[in-house]
PDB file of N, CA and C in Angstrom:
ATOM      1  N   UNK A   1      51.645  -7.317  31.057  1.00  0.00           N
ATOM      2  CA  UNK A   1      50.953  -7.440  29.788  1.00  0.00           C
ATOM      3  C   UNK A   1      51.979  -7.395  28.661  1.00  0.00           C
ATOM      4  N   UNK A   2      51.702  -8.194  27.946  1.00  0.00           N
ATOM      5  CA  UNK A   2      52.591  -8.507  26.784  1.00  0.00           C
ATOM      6  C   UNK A   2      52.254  -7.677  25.318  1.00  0.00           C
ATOM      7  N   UNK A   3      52.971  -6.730  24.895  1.00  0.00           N
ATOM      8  CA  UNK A   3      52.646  -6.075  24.027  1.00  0.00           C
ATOM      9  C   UNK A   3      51.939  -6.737  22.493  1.00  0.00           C
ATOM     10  N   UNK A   4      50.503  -7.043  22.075  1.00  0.00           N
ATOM     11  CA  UNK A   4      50.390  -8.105  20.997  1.00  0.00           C
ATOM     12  C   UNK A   4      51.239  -7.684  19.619  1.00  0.00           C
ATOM     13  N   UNK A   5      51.659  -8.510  19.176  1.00  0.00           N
ATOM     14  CA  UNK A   5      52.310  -7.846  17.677  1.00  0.00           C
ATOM     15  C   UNK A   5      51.886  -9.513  16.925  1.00  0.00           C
ATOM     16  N   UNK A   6      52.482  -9.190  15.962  1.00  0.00           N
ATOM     17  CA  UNK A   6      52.316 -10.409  14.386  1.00  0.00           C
ATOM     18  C   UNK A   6      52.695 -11.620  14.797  1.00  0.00           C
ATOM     19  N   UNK A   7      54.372 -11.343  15.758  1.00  0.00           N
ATOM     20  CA  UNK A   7      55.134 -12.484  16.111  1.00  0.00           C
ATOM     21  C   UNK A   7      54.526 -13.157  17.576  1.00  0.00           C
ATOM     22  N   UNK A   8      53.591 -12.649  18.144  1.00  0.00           N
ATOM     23  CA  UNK A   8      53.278 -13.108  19.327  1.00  0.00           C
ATOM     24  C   UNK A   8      52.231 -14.313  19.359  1.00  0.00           C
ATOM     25  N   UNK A   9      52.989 -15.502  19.932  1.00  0.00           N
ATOM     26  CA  UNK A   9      51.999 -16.446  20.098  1.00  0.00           C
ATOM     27  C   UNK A   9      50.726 -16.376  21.015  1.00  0.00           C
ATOM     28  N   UNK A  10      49.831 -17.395  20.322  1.00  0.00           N
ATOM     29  CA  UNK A  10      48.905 -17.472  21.120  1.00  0.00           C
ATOM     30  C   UNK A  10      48.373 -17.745  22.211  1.00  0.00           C
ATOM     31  N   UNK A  11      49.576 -18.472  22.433  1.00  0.00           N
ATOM     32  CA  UNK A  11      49.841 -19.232  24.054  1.00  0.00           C
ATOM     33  C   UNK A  11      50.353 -18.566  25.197  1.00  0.00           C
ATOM     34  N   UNK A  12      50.395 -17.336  24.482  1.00  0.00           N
ATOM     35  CA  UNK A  12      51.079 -16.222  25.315  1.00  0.00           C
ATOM     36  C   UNK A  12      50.303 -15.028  25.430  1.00  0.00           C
ATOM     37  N   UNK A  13      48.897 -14.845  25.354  1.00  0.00           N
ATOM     38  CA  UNK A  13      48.028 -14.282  25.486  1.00  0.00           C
ATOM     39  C   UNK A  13      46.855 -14.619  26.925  1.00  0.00           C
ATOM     40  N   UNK A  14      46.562 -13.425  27.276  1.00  0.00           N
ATOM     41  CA  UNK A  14      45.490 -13.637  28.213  1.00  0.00           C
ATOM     42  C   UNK A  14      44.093 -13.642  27.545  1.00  0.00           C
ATOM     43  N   UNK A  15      43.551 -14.133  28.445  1.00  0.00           N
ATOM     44  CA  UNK A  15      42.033 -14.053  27.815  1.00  0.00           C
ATOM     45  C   UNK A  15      41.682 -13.021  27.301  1.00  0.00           C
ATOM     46  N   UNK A  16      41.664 -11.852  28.221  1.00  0.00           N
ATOM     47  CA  UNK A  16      41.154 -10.305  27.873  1.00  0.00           C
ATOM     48  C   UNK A  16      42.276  -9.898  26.682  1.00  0.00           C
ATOM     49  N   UNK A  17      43.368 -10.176  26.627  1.00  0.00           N
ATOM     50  CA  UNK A  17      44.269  -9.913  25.365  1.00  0.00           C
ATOM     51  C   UNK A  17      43.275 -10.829  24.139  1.00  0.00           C
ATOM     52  N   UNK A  18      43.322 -12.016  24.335  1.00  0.00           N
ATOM     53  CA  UNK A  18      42.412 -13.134  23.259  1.00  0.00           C
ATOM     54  C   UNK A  18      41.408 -12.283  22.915  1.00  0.00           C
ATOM     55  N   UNK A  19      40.522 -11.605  23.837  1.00  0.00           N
ATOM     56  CA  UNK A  19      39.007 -11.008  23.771  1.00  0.00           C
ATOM     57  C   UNK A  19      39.019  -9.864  22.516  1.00  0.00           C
ATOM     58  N   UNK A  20      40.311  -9.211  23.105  1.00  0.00           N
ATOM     59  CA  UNK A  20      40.171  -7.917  22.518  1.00  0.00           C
ATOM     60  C   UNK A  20      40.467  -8.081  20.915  1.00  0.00           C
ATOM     61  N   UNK A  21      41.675  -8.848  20.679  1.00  0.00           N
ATOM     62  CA  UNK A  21      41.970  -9.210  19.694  1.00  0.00           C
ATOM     63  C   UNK A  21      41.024  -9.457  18.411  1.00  0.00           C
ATOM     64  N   UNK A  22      39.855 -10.968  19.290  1.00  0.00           N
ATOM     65  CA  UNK A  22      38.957 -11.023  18.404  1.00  0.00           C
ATOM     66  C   UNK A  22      38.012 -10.106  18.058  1.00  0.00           C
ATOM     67  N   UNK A  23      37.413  -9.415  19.287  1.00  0.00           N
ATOM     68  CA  UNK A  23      36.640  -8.272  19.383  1.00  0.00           C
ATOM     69  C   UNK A  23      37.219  -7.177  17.991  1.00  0.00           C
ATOM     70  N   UNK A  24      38.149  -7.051  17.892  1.00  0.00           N
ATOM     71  CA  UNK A  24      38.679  -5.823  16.709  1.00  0.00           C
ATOM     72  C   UNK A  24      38.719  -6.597  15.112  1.00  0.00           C
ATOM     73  N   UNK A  25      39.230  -8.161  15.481  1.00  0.00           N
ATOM     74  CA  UNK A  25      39.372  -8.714  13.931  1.00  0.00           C
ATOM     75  C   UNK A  25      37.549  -8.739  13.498  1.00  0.00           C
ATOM     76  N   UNK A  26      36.311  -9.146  14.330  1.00  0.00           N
ATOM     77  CA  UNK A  26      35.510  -9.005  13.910  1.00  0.00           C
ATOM     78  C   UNK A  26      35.058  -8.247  13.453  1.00  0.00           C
ATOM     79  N   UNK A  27      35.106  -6.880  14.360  1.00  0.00           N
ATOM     80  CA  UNK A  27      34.745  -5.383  14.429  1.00  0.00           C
ATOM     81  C   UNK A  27      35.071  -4.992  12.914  1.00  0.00           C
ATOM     82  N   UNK A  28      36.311  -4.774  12.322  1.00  0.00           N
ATOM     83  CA  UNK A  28      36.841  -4.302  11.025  1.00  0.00           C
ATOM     84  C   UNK A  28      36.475  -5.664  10.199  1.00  0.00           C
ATOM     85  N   UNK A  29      36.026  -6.986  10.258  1.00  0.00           N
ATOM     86  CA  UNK A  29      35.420  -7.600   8.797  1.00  0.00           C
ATOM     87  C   UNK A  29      34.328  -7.175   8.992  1.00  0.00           C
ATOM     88  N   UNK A  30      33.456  -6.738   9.780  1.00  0.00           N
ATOM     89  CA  UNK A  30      31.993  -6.629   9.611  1.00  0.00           C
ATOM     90  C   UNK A  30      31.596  -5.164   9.480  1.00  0.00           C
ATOM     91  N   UNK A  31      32.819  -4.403   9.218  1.00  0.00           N
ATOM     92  CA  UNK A  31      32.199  -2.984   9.103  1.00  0.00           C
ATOM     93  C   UNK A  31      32.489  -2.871   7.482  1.00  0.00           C
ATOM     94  N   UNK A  32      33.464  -3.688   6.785  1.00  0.00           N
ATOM     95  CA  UNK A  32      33.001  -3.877   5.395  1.00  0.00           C
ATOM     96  C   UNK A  32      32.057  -4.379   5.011  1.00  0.00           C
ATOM     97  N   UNK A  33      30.927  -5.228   5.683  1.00  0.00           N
ATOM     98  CA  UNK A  33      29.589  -5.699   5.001  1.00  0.00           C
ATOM     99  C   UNK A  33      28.861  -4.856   5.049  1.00  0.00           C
ATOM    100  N   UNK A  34      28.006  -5.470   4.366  1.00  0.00           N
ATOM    101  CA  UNK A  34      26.574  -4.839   4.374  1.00  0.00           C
ATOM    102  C   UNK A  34      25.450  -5.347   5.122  1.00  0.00           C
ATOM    103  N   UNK A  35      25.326  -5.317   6.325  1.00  0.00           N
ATOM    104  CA  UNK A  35      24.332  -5.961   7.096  1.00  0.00           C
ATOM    105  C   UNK A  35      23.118  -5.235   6.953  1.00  0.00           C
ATOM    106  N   UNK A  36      21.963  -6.315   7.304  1.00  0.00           N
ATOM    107  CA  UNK A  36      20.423  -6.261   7.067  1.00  0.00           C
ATOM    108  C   UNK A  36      20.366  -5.765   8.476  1.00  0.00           C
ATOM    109  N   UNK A  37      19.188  -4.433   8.274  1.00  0.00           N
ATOM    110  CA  UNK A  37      19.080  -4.311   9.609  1.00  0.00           C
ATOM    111  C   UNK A  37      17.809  -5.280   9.784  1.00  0.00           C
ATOM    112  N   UNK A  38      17.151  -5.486   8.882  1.00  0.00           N
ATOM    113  CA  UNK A  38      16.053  -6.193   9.167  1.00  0.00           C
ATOM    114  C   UNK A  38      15.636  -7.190   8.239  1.00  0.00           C
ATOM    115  N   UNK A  39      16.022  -8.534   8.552  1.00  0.00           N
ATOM    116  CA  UNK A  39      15.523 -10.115   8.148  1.00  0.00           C
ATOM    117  C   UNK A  39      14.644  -9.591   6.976  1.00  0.00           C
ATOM    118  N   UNK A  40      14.382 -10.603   5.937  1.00  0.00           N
ATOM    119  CA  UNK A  40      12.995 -10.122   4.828  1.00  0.00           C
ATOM    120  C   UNK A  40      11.908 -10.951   5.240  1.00  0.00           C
ATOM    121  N   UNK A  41      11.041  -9.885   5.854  1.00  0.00           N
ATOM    122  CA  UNK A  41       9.516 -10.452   6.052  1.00  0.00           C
ATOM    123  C   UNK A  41       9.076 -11.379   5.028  1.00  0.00           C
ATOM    124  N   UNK A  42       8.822 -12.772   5.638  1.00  0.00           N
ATOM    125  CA  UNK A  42       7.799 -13.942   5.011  1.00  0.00           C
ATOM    126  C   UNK A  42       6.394 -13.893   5.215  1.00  0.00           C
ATOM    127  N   UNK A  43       5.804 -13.883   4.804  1.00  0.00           N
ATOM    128  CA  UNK A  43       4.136 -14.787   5.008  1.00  0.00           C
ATOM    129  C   UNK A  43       4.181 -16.519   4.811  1.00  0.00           C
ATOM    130  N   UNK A  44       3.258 -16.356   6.232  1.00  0.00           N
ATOM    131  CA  UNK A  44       3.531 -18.311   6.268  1.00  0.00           C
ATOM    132  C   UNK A  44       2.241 -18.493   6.384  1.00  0.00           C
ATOM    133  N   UNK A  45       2.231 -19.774   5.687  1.00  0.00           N
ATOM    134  CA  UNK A  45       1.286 -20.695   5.339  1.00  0.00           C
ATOM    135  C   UNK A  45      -0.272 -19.596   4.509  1.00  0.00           C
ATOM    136  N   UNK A  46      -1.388 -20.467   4.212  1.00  0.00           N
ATOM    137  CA  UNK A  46      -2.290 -20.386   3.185  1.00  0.00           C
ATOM    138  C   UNK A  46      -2.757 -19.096   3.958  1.00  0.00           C
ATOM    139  N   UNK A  47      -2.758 -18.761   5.061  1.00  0.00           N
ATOM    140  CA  UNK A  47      -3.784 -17.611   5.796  1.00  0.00           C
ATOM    141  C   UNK A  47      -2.588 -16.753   5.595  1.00  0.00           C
ATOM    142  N   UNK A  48      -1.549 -16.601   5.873  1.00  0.00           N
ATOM    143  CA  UNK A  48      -0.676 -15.751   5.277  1.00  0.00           C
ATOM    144  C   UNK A  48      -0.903 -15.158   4.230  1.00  0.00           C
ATOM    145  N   UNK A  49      -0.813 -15.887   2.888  1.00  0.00           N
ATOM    146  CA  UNK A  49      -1.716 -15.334   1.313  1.00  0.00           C
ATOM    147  C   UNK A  49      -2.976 -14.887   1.412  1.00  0.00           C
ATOM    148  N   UNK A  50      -3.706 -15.583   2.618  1.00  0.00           N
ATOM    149  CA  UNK A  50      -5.390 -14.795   2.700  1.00  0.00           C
ATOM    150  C   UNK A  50      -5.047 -13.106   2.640  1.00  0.00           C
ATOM    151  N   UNK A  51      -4.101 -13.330   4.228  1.00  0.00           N
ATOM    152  CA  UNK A  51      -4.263 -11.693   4.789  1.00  0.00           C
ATOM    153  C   UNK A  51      -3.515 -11.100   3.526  1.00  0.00           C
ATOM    154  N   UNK A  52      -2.647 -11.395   2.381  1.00  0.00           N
ATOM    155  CA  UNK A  52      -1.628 -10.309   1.893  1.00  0.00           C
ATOM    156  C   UNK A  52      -2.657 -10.085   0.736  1.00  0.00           C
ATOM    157  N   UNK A  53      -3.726 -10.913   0.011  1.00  0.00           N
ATOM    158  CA  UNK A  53      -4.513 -10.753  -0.957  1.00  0.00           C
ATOM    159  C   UNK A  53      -6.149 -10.292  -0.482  1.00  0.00           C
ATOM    160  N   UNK A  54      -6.292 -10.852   0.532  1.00  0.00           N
ATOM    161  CA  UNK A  54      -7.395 -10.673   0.842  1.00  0.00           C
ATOM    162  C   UNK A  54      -9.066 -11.817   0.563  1.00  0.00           C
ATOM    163  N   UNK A  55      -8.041 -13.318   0.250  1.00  0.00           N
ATOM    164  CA  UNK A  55      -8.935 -13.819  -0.169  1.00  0.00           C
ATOM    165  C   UNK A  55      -9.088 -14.834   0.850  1.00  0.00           C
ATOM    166  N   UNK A  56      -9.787 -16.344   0.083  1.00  0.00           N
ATOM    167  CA  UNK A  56     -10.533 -17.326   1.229  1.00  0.00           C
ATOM    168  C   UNK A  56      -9.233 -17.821   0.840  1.00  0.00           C
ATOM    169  N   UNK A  57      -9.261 -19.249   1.719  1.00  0.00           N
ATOM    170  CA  UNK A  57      -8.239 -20.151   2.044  1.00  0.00           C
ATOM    171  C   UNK A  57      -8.280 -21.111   0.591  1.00  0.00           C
ATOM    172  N   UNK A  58      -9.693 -21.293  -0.035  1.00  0.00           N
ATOM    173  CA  UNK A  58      -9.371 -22.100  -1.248  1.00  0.00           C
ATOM    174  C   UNK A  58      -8.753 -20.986  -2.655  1.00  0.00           C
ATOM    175  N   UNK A  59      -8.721 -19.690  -2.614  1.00  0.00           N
ATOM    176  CA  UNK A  59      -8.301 -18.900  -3.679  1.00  0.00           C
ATOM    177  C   UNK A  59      -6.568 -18.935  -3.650  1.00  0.00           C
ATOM    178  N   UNK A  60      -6.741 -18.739  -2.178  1.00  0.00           N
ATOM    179  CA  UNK A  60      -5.051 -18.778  -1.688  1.00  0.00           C
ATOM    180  C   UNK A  60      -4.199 -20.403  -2.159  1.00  0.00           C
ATOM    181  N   UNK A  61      -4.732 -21.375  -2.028  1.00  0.00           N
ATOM    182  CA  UNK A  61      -4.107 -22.369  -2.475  1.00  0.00           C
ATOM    183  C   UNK A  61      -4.200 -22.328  -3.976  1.00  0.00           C
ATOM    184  N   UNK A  62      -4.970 -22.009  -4.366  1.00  0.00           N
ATOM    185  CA  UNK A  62      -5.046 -21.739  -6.080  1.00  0.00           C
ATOM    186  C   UNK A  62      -3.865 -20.855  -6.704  1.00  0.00           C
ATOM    187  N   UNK A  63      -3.943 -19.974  -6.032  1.00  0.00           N
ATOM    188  CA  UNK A  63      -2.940 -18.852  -6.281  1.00  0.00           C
ATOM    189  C   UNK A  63      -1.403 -19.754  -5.944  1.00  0.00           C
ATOM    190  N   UNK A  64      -1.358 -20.058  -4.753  1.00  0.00           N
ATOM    191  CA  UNK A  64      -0.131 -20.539  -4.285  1.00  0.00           C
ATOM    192  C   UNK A  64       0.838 -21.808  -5.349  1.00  0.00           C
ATOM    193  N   UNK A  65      -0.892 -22.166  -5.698  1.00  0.00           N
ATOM    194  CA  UNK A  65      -0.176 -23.422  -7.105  1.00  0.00           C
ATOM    195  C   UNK A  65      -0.424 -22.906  -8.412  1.00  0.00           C
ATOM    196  N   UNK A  66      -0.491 -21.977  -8.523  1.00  0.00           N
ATOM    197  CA  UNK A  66      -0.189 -21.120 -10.121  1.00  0.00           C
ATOM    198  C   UNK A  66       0.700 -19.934  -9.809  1.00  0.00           C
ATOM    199  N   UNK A  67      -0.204 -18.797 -10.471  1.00  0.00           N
ATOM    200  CA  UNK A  67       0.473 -17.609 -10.207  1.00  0.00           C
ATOM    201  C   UNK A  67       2.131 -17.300  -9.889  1.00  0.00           C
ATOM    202  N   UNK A  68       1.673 -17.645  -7.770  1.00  0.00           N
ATOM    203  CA  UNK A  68       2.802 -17.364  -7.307  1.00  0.00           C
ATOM    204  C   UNK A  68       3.580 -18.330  -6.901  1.00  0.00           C
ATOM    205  N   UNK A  69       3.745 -19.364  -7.707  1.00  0.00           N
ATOM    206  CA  UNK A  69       4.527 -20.925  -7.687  1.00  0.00           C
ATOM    207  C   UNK A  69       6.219 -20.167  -7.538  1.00  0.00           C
ATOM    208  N   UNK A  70       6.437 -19.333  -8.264  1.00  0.00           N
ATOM    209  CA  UNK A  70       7.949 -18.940  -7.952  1.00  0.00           C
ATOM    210  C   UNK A  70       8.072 -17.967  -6.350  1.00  0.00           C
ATOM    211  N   UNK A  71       7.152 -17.709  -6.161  1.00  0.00           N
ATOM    212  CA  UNK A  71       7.331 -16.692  -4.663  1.00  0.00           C
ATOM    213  C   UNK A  71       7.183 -17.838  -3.739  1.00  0.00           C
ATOM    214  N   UNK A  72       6.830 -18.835  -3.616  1.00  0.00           N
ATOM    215  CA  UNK A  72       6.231 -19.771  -2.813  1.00  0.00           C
ATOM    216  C   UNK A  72       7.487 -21.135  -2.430  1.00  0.00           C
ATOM    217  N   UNK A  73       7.749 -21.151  -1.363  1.00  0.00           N
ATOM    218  CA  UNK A  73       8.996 -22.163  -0.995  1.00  0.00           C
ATOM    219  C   UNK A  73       8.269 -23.020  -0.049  1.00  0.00           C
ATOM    220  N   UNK A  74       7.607 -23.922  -0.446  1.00  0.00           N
ATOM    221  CA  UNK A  74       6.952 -25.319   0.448  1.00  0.00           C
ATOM    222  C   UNK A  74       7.867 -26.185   0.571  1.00  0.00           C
ATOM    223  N   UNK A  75       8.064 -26.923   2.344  1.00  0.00           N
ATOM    224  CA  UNK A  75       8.805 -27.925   2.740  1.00  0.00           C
ATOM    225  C   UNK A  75       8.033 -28.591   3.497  1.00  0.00           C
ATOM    226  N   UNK A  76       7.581 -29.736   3.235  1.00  0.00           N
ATOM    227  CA  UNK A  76       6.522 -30.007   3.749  1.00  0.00           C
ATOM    228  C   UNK A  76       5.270 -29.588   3.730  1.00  0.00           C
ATOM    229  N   UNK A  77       4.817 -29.220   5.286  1.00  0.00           N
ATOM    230  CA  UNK A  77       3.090 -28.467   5.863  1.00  0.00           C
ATOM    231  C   UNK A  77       3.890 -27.595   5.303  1.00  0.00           C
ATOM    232  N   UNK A  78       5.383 -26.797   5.611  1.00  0.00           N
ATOM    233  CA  UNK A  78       5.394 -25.522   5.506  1.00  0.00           C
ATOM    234  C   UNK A  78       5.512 -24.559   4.321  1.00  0.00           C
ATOM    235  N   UNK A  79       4.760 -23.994   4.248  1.00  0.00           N
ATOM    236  CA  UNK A  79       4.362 -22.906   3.107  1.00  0.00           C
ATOM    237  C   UNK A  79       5.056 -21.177   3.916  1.00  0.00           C
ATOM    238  N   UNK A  80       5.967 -20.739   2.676  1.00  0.00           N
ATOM    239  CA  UNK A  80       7.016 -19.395   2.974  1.00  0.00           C
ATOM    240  C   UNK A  80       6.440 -18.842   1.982  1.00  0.00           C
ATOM    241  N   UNK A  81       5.982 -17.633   2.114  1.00  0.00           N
ATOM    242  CA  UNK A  81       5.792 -16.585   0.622  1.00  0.00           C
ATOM    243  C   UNK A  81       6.871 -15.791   0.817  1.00  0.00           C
ATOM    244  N   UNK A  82       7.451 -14.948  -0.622  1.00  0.00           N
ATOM    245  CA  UNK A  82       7.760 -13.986  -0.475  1.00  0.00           C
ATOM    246  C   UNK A  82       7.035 -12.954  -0.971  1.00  0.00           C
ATOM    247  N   UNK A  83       6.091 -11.897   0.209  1.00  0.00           N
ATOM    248  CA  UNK A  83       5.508 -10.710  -0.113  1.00  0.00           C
ATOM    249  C   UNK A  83       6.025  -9.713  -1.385  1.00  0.00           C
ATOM    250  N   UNK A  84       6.614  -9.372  -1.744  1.00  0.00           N
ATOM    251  CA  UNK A  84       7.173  -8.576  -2.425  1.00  0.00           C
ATOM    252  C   UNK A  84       7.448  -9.095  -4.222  1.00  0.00           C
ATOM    253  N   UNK A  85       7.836 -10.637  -3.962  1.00  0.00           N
ATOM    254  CA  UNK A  85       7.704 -11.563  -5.289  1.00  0.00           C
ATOM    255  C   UNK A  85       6.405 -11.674  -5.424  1.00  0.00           C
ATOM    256  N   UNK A  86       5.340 -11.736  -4.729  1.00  0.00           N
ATOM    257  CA  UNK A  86       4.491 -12.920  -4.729  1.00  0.00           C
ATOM    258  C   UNK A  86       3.509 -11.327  -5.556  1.00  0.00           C
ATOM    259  N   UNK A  87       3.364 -10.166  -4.760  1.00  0.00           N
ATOM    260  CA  UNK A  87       2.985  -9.163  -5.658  1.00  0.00           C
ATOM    261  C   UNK A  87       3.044  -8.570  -6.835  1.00  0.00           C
ATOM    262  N   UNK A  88       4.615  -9.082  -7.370  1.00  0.00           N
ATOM    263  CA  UNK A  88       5.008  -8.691  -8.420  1.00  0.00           C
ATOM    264  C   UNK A  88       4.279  -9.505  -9.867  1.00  0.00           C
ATOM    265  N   UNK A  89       4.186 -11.102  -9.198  1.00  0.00           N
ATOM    266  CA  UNK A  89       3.830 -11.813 -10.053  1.00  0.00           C
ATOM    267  C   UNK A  89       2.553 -11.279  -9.757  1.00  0.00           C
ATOM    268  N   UNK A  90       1.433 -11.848  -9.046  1.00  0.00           N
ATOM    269  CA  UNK A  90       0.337 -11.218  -9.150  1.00  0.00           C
ATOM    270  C   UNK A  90      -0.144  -9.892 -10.202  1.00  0.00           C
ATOM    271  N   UNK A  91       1.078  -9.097  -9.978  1.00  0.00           N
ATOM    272  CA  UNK A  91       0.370  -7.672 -10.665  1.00  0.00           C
ATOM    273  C   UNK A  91       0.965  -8.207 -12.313  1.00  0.00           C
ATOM    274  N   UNK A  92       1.787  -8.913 -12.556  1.00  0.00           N
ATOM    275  CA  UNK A  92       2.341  -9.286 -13.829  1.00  0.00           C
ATOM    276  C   UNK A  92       1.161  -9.562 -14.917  1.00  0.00           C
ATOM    277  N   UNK A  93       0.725 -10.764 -13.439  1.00  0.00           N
ATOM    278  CA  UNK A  93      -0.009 -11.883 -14.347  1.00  0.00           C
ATOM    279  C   UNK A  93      -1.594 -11.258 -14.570  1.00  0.00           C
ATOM    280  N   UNK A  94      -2.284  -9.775 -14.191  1.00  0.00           N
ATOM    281  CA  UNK A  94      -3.435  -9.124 -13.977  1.00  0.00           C
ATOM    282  C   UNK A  94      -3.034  -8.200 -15.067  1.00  0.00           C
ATOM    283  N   UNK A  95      -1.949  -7.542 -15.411  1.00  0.00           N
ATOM    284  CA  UNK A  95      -1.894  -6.363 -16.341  1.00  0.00           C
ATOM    285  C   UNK A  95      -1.700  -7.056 -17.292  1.00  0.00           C
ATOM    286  N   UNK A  96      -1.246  -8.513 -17.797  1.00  0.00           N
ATOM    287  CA  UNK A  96      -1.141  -8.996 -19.140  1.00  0.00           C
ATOM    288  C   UNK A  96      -2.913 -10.030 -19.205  1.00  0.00           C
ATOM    289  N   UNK A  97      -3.264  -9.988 -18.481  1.00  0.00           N
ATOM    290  CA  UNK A  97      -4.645 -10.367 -18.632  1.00  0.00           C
ATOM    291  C   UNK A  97      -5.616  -9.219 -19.283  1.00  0.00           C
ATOM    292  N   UNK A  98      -5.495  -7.973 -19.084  1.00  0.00           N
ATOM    293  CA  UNK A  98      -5.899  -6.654 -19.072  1.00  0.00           C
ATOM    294  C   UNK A  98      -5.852  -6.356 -20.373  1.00  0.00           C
TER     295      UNK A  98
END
């Protein structure tokens, strides 16, 4: 086994030397991030907005094309809410009605 240092080529490495190598350069960039332990929950499509509001499927498209037009990322059929935007506006747009 070849001791790895700065000057050591790559061509002169074993696999399990290669492995480890990368194994540690990843290890120390990714312990400076900040990883998500958990993805941000979407609601998809119009029954998605049913269940988070509680309404019918025609209130939810109403809503989806006013209100919460900025929480709402349509590509195509597909309709993405974001829960957390989509509440904020909601409660925005109810307390300045108020």
């Amino acid at each position: 086994m070849i001791p790895i240092k700065d000057e050591t080529r790559l061509i002169d490495l074993t696999i399990g030397e290669l492995k480890s190598v990368l194994s540690n350069i990843i290890r120390d960039t990714m312990s400076g991030c900040d990883v998500k332990d958990k993805e941000q929950d979407y609601v998809y499509g119009l029954k998605g907005i049913c269940q988070l509001f509680g309404c019918s499927k025609n209130t939810a498209a109403k809503l989806k094309d006013g209100i919460l037009k900025k929480a709402v990322y349509q590509d195509g059929r597909r309709i993405l809410t974001d829960p957390v935007m989509a509440r904020k506006l909601f409660n925005n747009y109810y307390s300045k009605k108020n």
